[in-house]
C-alpha atoms as a PDB file:
ATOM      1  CA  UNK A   1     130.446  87.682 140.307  1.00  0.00           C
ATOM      2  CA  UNK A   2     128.814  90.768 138.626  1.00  0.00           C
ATOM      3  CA  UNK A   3     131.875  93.115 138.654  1.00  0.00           C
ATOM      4  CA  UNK A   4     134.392  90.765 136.442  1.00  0.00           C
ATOM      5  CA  UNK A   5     137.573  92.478 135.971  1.00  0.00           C
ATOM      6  CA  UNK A   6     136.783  94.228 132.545  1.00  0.00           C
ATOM      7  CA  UNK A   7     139.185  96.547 130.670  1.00  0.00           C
ATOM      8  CA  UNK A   8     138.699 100.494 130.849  1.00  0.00           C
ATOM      9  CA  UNK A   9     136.856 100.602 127.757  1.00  0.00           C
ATOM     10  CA  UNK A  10     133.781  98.731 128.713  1.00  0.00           C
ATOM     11  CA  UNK A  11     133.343 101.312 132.037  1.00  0.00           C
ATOM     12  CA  UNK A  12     133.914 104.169 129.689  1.00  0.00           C
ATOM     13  CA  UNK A  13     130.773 102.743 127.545  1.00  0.00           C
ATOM     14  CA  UNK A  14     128.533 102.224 130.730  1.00  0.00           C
ATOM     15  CA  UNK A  15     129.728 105.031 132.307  1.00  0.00           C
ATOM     16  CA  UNK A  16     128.448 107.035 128.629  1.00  0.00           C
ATOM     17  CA  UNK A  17     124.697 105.142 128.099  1.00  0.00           C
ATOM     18  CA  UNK A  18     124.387 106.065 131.532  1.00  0.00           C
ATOM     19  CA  UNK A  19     125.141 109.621 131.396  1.00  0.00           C
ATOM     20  CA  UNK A  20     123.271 110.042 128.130  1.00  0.00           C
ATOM     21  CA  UNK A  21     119.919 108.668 130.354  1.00  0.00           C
ATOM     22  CA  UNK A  22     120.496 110.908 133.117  1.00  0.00           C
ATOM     23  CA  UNK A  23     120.816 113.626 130.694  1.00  0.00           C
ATOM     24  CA  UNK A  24     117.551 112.303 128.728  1.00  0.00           C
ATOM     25  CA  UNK A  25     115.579 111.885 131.809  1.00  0.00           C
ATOM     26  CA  UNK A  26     116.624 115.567 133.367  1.00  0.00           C
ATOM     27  CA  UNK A  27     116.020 117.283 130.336  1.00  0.00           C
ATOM     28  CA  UNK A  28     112.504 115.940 130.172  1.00  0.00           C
ATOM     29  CA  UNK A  29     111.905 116.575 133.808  1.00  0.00           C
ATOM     30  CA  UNK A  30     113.298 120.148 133.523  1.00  0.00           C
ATOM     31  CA  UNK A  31     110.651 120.687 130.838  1.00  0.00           C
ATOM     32  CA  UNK A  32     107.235 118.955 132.641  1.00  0.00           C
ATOM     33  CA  UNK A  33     108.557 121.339 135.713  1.00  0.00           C
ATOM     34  CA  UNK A  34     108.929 124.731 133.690  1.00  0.00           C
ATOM     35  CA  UNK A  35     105.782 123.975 132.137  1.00  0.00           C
ATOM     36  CA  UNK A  36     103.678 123.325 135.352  1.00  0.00           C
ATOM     37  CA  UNK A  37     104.911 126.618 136.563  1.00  0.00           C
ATOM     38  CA  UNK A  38     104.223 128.315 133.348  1.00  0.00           C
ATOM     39  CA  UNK A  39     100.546 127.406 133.399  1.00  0.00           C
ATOM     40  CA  UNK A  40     100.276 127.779 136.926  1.00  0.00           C
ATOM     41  CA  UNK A  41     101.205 131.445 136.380  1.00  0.00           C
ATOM     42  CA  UNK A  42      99.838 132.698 133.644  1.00  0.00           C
ATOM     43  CA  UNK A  43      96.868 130.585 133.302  1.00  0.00           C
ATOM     44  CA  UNK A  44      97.486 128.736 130.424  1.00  0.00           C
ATOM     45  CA  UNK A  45      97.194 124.634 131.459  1.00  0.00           C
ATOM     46  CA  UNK A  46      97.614 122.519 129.788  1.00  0.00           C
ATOM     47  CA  UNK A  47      99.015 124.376 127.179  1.00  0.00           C
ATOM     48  CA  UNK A  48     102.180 125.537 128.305  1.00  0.00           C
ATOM     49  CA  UNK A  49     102.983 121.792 130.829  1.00  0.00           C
ATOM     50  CA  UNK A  50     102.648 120.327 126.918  1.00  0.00           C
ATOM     51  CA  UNK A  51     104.643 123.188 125.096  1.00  0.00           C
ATOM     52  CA  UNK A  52     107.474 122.777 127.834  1.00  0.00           C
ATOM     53  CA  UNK A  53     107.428 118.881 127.993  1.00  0.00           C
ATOM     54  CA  UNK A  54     107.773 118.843 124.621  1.00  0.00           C
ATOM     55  CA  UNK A  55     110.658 120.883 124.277  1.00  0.00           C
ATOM     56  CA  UNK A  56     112.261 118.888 127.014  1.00  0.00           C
ATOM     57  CA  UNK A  57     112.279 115.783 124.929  1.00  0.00           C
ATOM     58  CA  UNK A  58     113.579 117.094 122.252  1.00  0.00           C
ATOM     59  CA  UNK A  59     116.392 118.581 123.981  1.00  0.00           C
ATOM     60  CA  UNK A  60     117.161 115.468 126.062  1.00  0.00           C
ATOM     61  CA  UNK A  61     116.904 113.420 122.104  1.00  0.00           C
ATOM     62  CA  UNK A  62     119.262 116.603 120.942  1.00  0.00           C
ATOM     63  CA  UNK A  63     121.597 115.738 123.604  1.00  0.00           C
ATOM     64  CA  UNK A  64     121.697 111.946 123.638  1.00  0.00           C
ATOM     65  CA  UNK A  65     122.293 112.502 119.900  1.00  0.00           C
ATOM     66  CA  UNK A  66     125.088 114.732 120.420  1.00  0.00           C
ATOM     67  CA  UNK A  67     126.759 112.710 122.875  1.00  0.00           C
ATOM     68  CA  UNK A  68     126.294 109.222 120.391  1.00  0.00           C
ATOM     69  CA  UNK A  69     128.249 111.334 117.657  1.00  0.00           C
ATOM     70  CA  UNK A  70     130.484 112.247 119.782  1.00  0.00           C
ATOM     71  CA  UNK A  71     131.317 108.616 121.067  1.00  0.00           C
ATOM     72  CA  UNK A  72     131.105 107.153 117.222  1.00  0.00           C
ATOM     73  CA  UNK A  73     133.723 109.557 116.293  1.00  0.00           C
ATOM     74  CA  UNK A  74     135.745 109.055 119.204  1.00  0.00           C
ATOM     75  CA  UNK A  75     135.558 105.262 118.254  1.00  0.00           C
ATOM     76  CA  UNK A  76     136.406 106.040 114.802  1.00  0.00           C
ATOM     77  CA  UNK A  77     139.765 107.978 115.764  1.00  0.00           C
ATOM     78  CA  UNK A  78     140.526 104.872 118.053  1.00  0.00           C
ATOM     79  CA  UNK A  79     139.823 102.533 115.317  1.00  0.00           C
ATOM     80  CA  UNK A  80     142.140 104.132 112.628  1.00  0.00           C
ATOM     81  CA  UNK A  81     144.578 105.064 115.596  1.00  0.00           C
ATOM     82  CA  UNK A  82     145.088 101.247 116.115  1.00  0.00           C
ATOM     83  CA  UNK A  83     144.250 100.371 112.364  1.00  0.00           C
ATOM     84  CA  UNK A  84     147.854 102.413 111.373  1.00  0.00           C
ATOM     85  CA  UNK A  85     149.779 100.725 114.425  1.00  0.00           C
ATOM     86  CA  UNK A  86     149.487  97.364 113.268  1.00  0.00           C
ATOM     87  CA  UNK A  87     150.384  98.464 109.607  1.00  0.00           C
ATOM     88  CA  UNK A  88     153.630  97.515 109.171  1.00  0.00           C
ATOM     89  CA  UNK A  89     156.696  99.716 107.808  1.00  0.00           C
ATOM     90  CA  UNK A  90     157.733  99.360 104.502  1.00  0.00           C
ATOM     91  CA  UNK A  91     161.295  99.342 103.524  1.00  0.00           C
ATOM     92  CA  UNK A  92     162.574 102.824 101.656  1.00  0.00           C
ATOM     93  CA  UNK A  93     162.053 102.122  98.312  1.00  0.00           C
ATOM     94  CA  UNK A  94     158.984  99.645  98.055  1.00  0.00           C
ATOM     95  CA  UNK A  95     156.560 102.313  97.581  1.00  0.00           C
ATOM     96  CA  UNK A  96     154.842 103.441  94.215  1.00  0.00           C
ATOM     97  CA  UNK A  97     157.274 106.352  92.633  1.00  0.00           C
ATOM     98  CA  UNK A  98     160.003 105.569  94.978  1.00  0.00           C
ATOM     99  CA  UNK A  99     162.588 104.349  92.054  1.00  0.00           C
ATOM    100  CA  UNK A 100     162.336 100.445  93.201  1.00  0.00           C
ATOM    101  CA  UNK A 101     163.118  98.066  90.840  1.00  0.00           C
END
């Protein structure tokens, strides 16, 4: 079946790529409609549908880019998190400069 169990960190991830298209994909549409109306109002096509459009993409990339850093650090944190967990205690005195023999 498509829907396997699958641990909470693999629908975090989906639920992430997804909302960083959405947010791609509005951002661009936001722009092509802004810019329409721009040019249908002051008279300015295609000018201002390009100027707008284009601004929308780079938003939505601005975004996207954001929300990648975001994860990667996120995943970083988790990384080291679990990275000092499985490092194991040492015993007082087996550490440089603590006196050991």
């Amino acid at each position: 079946m498509i829907f396997k169990k699958r641990d909470k960190g693999t629908w975090d991830g989906i639920e992430k790529a997804a909302v960083m298209g959405t947010n791609f994909v509005a951002h661009t549409i936001v722009g092509l409609v802004f810019g329409y109306y721009c040019d249908k109002w002051f008279h300015t096509a295609p000018w201002g549908l390009l100027f707008w459009l284009i601004l929308g993409i780079i938003a939505g990339f601005r975004v996207m880019y954001l929300d990648a850093m975001k994860m990667s650090k996120t995943q970083d944190l988790n990384l080291s998190g679990q990275a000092a967990q499985e490092k194991p205690e040492g015993k007082p005195g087996d550490g440089p400069g603590d006196g050991g023999a």
